[in-house]
N, C-alpha and C. Protein backbone atom coordinates (compact mmCIF):
# COMPACT_ATOMS: atom_id res chain seq x y z
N UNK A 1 -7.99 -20.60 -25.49
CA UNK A 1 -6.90 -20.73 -26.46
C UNK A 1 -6.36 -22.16 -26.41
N UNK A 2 -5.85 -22.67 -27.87
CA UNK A 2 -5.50 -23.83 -27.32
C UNK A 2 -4.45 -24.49 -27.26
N UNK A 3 -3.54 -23.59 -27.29
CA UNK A 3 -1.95 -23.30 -26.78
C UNK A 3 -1.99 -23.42 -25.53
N UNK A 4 -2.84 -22.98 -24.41
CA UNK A 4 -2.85 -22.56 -22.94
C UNK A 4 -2.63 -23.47 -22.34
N UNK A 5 -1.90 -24.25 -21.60
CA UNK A 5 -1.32 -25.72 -21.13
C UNK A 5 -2.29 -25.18 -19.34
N UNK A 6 -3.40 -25.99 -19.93
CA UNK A 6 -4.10 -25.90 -18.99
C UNK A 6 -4.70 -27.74 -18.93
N UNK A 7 -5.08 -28.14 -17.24
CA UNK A 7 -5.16 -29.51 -17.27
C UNK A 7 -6.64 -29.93 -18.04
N UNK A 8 -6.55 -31.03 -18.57
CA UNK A 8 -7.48 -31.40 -19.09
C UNK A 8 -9.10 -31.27 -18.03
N UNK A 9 -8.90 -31.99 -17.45
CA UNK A 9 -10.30 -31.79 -16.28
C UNK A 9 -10.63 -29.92 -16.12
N UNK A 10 -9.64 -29.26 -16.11
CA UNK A 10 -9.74 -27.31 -16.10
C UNK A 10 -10.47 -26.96 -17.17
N UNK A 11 -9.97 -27.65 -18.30
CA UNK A 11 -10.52 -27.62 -20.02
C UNK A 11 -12.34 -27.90 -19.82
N UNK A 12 -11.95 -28.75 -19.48
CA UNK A 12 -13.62 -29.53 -19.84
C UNK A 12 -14.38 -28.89 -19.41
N UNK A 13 -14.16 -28.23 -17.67
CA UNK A 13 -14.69 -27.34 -16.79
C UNK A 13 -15.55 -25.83 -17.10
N UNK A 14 -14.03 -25.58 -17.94
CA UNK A 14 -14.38 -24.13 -18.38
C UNK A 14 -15.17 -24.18 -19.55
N UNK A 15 -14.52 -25.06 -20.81
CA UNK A 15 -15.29 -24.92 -21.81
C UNK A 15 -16.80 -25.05 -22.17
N UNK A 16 -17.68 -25.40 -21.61
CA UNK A 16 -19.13 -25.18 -21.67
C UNK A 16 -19.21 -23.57 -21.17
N UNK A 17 -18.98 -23.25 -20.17
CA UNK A 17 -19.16 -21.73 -20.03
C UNK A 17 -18.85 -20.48 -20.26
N UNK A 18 -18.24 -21.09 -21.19
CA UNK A 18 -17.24 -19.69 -22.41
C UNK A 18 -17.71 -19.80 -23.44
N UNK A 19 -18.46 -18.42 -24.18
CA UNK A 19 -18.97 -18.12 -25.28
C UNK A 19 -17.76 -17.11 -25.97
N UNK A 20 -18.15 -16.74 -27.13
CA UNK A 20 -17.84 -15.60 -27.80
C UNK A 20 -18.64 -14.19 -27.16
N UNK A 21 -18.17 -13.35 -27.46
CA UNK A 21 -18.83 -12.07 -26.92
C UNK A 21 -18.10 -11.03 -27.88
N UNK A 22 -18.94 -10.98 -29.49
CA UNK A 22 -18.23 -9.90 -30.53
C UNK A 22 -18.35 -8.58 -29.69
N UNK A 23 -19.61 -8.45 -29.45
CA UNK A 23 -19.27 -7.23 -28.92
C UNK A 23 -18.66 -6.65 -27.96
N UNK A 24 -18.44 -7.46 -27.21
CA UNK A 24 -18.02 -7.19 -25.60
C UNK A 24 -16.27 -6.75 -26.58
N UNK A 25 -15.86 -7.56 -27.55
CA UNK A 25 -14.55 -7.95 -28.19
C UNK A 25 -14.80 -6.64 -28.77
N UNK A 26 -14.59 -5.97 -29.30
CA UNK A 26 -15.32 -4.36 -30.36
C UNK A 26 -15.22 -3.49 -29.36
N UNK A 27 -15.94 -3.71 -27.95
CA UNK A 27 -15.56 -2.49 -27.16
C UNK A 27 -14.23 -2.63 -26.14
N UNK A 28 -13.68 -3.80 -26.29
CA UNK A 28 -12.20 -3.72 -25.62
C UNK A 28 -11.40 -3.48 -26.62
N UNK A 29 -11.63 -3.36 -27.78
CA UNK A 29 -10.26 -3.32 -29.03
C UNK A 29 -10.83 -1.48 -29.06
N UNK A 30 -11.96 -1.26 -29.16
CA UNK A 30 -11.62 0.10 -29.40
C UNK A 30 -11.54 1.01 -27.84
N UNK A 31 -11.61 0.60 -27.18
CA UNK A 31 -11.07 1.00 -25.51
C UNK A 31 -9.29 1.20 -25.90
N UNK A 32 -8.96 0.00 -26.28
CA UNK A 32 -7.49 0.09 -26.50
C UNK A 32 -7.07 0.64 -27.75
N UNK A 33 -8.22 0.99 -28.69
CA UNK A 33 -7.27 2.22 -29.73
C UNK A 33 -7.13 3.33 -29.29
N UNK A 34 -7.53 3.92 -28.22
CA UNK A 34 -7.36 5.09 -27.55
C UNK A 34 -6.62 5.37 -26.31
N UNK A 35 -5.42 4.40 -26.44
CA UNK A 35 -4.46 4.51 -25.61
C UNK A 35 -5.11 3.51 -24.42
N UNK A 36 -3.77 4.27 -23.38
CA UNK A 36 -4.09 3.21 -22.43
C UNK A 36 -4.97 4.43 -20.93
N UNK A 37 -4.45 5.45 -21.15
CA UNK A 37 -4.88 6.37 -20.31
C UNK A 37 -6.57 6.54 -20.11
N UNK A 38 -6.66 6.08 -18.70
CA UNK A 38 -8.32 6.16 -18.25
C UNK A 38 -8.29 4.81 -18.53
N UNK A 39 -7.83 3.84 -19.44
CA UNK A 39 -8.66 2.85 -19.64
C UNK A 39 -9.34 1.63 -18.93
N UNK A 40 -9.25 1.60 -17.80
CA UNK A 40 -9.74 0.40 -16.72
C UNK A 40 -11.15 2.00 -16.77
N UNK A 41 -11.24 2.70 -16.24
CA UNK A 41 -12.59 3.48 -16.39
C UNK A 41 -13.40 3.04 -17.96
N UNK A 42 -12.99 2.83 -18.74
CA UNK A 42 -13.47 3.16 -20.14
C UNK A 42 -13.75 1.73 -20.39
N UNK A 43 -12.77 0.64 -20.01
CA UNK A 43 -13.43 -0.82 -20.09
C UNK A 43 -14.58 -1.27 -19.00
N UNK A 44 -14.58 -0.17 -17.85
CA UNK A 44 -15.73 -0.70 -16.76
C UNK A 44 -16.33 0.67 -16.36
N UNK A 45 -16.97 1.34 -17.02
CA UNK A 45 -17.62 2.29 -16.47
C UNK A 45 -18.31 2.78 -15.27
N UNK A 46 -18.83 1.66 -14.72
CA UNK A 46 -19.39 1.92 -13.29
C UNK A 46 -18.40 1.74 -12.10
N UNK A 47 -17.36 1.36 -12.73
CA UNK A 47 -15.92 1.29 -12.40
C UNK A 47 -15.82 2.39 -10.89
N UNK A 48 -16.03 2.20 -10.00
CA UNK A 48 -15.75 3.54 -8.75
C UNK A 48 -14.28 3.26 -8.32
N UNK A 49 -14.11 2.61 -7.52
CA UNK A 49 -13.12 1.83 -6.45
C UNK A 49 -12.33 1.02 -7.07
N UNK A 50 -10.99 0.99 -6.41
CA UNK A 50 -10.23 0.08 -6.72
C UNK A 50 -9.37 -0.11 -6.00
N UNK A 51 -9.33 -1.73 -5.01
CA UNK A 51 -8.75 -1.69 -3.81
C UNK A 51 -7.44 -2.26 -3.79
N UNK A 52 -6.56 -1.72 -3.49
CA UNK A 52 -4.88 -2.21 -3.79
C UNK A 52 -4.06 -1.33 -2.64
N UNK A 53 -3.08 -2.23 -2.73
CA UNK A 53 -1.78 -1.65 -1.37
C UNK A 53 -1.61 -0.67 -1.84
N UNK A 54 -1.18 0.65 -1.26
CA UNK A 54 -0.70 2.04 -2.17
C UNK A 54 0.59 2.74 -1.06
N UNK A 55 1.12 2.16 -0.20
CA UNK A 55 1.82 2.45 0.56
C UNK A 55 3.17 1.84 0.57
N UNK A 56 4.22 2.11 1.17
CA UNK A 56 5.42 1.10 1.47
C UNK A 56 6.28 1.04 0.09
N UNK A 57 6.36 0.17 -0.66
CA UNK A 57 6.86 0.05 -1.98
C UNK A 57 6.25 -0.35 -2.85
N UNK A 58 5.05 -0.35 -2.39
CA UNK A 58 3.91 -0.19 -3.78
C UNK A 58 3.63 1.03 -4.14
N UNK A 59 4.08 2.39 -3.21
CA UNK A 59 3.43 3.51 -3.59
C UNK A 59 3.98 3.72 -5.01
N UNK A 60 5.14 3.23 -5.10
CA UNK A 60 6.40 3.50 -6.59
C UNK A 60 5.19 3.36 -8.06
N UNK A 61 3.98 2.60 -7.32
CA UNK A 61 3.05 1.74 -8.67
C UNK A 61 1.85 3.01 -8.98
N UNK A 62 2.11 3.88 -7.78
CA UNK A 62 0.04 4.41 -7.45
C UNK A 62 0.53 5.54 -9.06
N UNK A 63 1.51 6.60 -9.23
CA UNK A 63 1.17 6.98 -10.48
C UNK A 63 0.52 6.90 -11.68
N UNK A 64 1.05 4.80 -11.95
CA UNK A 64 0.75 4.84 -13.51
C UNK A 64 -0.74 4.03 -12.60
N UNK A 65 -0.88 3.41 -11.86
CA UNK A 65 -1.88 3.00 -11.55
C UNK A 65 -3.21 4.16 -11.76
N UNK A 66 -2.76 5.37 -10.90
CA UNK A 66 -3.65 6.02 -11.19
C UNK A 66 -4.04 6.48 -12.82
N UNK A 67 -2.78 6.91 -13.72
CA UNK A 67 -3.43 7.31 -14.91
C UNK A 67 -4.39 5.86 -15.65
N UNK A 68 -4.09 4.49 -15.37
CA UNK A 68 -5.38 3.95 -16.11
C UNK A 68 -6.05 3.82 -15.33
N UNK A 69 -6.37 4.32 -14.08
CA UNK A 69 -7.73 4.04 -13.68
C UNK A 69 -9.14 5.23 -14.16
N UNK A 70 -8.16 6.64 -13.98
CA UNK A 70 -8.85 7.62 -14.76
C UNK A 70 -9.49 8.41 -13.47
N UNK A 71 -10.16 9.54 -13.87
CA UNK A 71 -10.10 10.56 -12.91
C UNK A 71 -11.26 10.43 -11.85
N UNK A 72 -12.01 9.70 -12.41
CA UNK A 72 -13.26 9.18 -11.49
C UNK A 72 -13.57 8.17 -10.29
N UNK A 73 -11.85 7.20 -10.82
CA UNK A 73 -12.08 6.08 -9.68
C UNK A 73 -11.22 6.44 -8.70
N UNK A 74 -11.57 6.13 -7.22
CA UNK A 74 -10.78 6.31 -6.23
C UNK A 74 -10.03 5.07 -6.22
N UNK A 75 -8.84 4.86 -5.05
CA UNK A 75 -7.99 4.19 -5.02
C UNK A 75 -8.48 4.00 -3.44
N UNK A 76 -7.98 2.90 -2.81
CA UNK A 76 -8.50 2.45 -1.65
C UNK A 76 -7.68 1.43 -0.63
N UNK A 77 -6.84 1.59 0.19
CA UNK A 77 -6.15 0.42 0.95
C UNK A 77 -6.72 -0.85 1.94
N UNK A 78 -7.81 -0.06 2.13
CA UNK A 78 -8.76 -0.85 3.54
C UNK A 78 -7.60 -1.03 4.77
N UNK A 79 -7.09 -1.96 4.54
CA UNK A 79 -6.29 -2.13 5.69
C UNK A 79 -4.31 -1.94 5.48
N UNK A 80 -3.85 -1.83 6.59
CA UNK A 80 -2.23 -1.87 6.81
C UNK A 80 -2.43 -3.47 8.05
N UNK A 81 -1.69 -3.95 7.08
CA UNK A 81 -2.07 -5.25 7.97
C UNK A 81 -0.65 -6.41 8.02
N UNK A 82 0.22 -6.87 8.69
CA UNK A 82 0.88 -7.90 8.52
C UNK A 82 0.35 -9.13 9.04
N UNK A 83 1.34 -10.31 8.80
CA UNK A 83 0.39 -11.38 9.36
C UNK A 83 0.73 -11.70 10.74
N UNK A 84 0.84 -10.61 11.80
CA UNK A 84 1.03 -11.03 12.86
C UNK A 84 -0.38 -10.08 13.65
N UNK A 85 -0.72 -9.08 12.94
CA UNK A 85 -1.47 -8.39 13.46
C UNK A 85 -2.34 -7.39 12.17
N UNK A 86 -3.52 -6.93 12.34
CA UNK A 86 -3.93 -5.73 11.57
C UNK A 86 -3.86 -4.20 12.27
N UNK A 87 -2.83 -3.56 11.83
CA UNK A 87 -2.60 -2.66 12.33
C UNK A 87 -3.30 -1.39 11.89
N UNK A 88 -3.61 -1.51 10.84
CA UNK A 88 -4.44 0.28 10.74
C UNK A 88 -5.70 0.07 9.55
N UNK A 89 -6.35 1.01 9.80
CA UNK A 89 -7.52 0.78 8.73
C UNK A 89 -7.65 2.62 8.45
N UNK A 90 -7.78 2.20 6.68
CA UNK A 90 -8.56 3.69 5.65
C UNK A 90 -9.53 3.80 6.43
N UNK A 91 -9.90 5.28 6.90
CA UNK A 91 -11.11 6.10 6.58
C UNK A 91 -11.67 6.29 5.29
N UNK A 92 -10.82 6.71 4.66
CA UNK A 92 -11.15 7.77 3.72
C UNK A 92 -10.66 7.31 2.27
N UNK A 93 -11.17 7.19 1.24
CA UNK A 93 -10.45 7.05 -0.14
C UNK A 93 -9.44 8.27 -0.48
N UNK A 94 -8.46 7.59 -1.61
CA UNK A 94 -7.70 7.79 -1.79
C UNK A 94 -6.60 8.87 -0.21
N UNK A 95 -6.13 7.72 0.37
CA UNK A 95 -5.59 8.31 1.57
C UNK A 95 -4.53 7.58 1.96
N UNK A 96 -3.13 8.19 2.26
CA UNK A 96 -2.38 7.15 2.80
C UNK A 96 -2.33 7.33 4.53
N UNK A 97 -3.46 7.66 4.63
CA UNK A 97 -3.91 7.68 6.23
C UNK A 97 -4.28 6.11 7.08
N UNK A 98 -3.90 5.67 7.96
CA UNK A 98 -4.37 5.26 8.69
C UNK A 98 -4.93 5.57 10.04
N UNK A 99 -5.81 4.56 10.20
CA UNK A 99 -6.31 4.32 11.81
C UNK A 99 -5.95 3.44 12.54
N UNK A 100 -5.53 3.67 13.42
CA UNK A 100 -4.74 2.38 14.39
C UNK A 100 -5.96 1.66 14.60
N UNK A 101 -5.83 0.07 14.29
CA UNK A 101 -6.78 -0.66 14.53
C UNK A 101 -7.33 -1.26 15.90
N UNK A 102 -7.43 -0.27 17.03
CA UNK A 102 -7.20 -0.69 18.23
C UNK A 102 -8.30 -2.08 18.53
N UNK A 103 -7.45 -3.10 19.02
CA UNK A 103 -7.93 -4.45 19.49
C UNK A 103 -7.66 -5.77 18.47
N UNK A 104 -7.04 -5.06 17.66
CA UNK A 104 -6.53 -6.54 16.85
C UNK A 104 -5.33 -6.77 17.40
N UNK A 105 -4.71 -6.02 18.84
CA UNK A 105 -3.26 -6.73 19.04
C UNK A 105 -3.06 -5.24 20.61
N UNK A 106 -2.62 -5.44 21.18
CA UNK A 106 -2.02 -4.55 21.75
C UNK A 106 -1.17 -3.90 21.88
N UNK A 107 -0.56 -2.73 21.17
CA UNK A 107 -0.15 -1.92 21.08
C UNK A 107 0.75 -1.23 21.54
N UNK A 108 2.57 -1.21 21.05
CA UNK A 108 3.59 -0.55 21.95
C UNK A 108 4.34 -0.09 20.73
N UNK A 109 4.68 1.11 21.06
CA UNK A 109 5.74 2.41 19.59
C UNK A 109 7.04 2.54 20.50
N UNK A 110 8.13 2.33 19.55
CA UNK A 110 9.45 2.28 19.94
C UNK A 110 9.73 3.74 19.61
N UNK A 111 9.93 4.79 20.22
CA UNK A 111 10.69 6.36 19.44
C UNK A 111 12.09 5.90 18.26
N UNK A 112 12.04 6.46 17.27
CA UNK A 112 13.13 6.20 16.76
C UNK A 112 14.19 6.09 16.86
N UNK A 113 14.61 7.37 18.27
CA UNK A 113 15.92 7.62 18.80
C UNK A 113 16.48 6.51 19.67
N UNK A 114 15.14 5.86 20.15
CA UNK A 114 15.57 4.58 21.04
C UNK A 114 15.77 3.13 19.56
N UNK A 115 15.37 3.08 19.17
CA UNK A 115 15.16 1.76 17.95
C UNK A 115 16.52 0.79 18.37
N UNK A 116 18.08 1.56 18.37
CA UNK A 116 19.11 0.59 17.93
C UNK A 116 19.53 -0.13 19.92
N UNK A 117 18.63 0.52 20.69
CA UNK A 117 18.73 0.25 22.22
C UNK A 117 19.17 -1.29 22.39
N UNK A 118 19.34 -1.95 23.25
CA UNK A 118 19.29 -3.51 23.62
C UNK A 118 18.01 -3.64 24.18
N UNK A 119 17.53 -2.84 25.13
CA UNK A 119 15.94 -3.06 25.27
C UNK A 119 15.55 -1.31 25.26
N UNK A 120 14.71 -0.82 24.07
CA UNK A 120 14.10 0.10 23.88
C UNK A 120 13.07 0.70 24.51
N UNK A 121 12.99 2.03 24.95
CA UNK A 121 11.92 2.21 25.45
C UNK A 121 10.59 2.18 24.86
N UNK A 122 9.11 2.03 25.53
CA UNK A 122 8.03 2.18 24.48
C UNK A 122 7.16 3.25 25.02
N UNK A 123 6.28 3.47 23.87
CA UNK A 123 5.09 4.40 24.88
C UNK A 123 4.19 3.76 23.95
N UNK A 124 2.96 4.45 24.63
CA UNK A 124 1.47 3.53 24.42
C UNK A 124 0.59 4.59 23.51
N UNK A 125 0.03 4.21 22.52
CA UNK A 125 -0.83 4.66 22.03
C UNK A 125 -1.32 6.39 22.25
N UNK A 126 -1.70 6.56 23.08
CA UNK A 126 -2.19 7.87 24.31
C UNK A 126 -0.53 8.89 23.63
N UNK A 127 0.28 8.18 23.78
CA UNK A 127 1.39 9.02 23.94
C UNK A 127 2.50 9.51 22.57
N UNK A 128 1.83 8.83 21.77
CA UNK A 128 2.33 9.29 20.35
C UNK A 128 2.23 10.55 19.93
N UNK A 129 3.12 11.59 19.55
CA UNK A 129 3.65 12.70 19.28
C UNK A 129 3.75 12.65 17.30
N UNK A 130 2.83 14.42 16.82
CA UNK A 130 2.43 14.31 16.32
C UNK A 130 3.63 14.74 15.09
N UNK A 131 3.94 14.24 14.04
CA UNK A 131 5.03 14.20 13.25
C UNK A 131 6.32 13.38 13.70
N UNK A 132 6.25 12.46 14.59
CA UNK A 132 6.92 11.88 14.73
C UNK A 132 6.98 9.92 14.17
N UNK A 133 8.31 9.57 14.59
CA UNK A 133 8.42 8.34 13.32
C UNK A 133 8.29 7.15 14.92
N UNK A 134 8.12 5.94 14.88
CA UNK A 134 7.84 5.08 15.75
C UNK A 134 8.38 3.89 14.63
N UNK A 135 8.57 2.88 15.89
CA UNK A 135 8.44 0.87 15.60
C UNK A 135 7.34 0.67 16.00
N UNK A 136 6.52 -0.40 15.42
CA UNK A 136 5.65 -0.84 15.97
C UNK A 136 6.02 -1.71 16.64
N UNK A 137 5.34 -2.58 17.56
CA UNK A 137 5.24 -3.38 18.76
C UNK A 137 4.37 -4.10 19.17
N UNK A 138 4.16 -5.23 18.97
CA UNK A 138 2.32 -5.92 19.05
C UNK A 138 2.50 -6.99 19.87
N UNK A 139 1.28 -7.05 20.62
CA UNK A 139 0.89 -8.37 21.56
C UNK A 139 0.21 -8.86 21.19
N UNK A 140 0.12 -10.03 21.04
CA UNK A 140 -1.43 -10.49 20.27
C UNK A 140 -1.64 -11.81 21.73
N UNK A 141 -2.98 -12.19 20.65
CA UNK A 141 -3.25 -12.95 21.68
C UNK A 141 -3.17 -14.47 21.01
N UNK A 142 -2.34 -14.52 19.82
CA UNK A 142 -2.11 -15.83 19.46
C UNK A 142 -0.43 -16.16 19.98
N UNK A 143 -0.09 -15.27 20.72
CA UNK A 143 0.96 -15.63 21.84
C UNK A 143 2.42 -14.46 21.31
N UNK A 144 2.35 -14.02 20.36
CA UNK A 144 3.83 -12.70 20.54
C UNK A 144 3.37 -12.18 21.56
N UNK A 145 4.90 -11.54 21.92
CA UNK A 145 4.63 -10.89 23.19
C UNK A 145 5.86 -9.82 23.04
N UNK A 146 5.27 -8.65 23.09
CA UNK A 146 6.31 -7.54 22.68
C UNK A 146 7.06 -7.84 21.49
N UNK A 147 6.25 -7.64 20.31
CA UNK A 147 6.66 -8.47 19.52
C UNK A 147 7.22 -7.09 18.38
N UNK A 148 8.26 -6.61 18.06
CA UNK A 148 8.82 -5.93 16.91
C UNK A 148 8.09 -6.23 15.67
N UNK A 149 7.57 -5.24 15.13
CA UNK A 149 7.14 -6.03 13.23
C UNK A 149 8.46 -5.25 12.12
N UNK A 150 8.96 -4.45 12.59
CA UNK A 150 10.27 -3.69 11.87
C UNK A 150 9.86 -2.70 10.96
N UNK A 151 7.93 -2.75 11.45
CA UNK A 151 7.29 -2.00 10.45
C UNK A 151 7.66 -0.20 11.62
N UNK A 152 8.22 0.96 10.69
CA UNK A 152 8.25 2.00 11.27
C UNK A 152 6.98 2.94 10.77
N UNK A 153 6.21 3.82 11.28
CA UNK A 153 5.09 4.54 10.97
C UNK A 153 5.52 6.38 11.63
N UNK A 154 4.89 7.00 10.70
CA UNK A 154 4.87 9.11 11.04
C UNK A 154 3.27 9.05 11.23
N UNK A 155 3.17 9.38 12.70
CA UNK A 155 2.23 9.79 13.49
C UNK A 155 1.58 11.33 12.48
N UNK A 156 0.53 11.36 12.14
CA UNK A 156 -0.10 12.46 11.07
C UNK A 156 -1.35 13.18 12.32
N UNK A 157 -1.45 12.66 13.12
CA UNK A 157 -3.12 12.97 13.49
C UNK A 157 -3.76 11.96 14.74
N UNK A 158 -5.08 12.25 15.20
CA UNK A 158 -5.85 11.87 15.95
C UNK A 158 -7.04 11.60 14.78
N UNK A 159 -8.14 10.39 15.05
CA UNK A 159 -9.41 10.17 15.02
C UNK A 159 -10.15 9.89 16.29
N UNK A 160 -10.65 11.20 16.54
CA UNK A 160 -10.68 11.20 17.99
C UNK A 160 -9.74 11.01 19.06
N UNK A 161 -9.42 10.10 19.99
CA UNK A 161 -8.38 9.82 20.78
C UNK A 161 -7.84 8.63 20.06
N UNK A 162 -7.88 8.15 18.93
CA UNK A 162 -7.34 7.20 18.36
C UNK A 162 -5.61 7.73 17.11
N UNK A 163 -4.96 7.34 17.33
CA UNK A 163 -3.47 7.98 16.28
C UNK A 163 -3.46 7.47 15.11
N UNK A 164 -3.57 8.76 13.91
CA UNK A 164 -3.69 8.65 12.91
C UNK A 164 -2.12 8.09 12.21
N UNK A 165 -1.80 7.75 11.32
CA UNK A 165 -0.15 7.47 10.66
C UNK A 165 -0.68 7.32 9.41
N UNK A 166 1.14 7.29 8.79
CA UNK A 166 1.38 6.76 7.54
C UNK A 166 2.43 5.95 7.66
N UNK A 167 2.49 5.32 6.38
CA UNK A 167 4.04 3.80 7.07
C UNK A 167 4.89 4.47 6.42
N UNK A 168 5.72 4.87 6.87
CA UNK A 168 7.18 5.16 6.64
C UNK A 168 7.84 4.13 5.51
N UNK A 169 8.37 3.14 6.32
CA UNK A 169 9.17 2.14 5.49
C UNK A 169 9.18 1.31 6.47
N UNK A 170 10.09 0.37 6.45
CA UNK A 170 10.77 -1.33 7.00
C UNK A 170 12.16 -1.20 7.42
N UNK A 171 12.50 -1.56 8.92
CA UNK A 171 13.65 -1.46 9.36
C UNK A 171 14.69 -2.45 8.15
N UNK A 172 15.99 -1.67 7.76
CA UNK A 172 16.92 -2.83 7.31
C UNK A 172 16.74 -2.18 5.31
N UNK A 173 15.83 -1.40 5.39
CA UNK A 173 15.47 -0.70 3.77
C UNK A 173 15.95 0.71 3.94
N UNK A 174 16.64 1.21 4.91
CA UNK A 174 17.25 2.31 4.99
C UNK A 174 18.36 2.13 5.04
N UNK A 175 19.11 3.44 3.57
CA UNK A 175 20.45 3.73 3.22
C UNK A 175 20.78 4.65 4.63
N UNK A 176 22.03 3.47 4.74
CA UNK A 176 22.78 4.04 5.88
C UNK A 176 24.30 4.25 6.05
N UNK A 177 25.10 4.56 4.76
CA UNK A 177 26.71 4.63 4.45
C UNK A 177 27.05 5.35 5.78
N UNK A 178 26.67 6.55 5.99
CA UNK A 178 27.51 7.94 6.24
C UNK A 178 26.76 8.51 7.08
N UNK A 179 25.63 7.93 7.50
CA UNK A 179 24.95 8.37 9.06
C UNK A 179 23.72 9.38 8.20
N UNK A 180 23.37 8.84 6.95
CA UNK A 180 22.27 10.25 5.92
C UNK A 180 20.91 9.39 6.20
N UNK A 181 20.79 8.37 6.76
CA UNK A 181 19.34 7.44 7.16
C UNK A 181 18.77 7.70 5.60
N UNK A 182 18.70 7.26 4.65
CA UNK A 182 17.76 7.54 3.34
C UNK A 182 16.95 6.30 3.49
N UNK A 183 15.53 7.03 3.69
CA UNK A 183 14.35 5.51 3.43
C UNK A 183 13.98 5.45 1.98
N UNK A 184 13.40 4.31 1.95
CA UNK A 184 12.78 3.71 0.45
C UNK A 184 12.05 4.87 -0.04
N UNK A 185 11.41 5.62 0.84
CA UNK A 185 10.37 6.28 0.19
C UNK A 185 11.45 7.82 -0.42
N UNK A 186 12.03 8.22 0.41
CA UNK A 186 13.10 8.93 0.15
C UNK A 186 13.95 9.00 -1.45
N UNK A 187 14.22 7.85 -1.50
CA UNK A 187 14.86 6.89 -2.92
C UNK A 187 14.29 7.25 -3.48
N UNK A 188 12.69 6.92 -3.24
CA UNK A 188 11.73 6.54 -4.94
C UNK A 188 11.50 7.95 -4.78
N UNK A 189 11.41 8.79 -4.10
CA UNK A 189 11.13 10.15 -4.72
C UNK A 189 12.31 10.93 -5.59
N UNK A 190 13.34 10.73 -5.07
CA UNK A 190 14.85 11.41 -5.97
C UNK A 190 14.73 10.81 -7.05
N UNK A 191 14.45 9.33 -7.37
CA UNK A 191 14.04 8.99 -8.87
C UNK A 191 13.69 9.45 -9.66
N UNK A 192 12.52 9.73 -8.97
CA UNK A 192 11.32 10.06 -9.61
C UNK A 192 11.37 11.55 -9.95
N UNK A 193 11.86 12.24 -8.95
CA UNK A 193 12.52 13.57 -9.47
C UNK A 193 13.61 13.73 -10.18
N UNK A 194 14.52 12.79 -10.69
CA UNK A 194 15.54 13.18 -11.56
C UNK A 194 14.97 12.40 -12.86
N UNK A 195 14.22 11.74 -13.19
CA UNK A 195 13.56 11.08 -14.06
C UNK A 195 12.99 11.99 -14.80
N UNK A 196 11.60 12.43 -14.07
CA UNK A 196 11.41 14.22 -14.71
C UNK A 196 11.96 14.94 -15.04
N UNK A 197 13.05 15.48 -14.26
CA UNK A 197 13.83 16.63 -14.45
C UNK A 197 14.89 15.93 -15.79
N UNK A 198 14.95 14.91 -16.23
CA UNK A 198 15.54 13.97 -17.92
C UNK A 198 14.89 14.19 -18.59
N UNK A 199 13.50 13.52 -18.55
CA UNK A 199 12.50 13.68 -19.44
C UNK A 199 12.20 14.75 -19.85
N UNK A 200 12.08 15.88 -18.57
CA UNK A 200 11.86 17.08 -19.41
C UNK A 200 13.28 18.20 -20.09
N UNK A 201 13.86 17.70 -19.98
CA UNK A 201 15.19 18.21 -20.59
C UNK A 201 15.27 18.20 -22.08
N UNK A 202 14.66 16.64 -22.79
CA UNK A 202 14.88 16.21 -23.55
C UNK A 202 13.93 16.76 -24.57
């Protein structure tokens, strides 16, 4: 386009390797006369996978995400990862499961009840209790050392002797007026349930 305030040297670059493509143009205009639903399936058919955050406060996205991807493609996280450590890895598509990534950092869970302590107690991996909420805690070897990520996780499971989770939320994102602890994820679900319960009123 040649409105697009793009640098001249970018211009020159691209323009030899950009054609027209009527048809390719014909099957995205009529992809999009048929709504938008399914349509990332319907513009890429071999379309399987599609790898994106789906946890934390992106989960708020996985709905409409899922209706254009359409009923065929899975959704996929690969990893739960900050930049101090990679903490969990998908098994499985469409899953908000993790696997503790054991050896990208060494490993210490704060109990929740301890969290607001001056020095908290920890337990190790082995000792995580199953429906329960934790801090994470990482050692790495690029030098933290008992290091808080404020990331909190609900223990779901074992893979083998390894602890399965899901991420809860982020210390400091919980409504806390009146002693009611409401997490993010908490929030976006009452939304999302009084949103419906409008919509379908109407």
């Amino acid at each position: 386009c040649p409105d697009l305030n793009l640098p001249a040297g970018t211009r020159a670059a691209l323009s030899p390797i950009l054609r027209p493509n009527p048809a390719r143009a014909e099957t995205v205009a009529r992809a999009f006369g048929h709504g938008l639903d399914a349509i990332l399936q319907r513009l890429w058919p071999e379309l399987r996978v599609l790898c994106s955050v789906t946890t934390g406060s992106f989960a708020a996205t996985v709905p409409r995400l899922r209706a254009l991807l359409g009923p065929d493609v899975s959704l996929f996280s690969g990893t739960y990862a900050a930049s101090e450590a990679v903490i969990g890895v998908q098994l499985e598509l469409d899953s908000e499961h993790y696997t503790l990534a054991n050896g990208s950092a060494y490993f210490e869970f704060v109990p929740m009840a301890d969290a607001d302590a001056a020095q908290p107690t920890t337990v190790g991996p082995g000792d995580l209790e199953l429906g329960h909420e934790y801090e994470v805690v990482v050692t790495t070897a690029a030098g933290l050392y008992r290091y808080r990520l404020g990331d909190v996780i609900r223990v779901t499971g074992r893979q083998g002797s390894t602890p399965r989770f899901t991420f809860s939320y982020r210390l400091g994102t919980v409504l806390d007026l009146l002693g009611e602890k409401t997490t993010e994820a908490q929030a976006r679900q009452a939304i999302f349930a009084a949103a419906e319960q409008s919509l379908g009123s109407d």
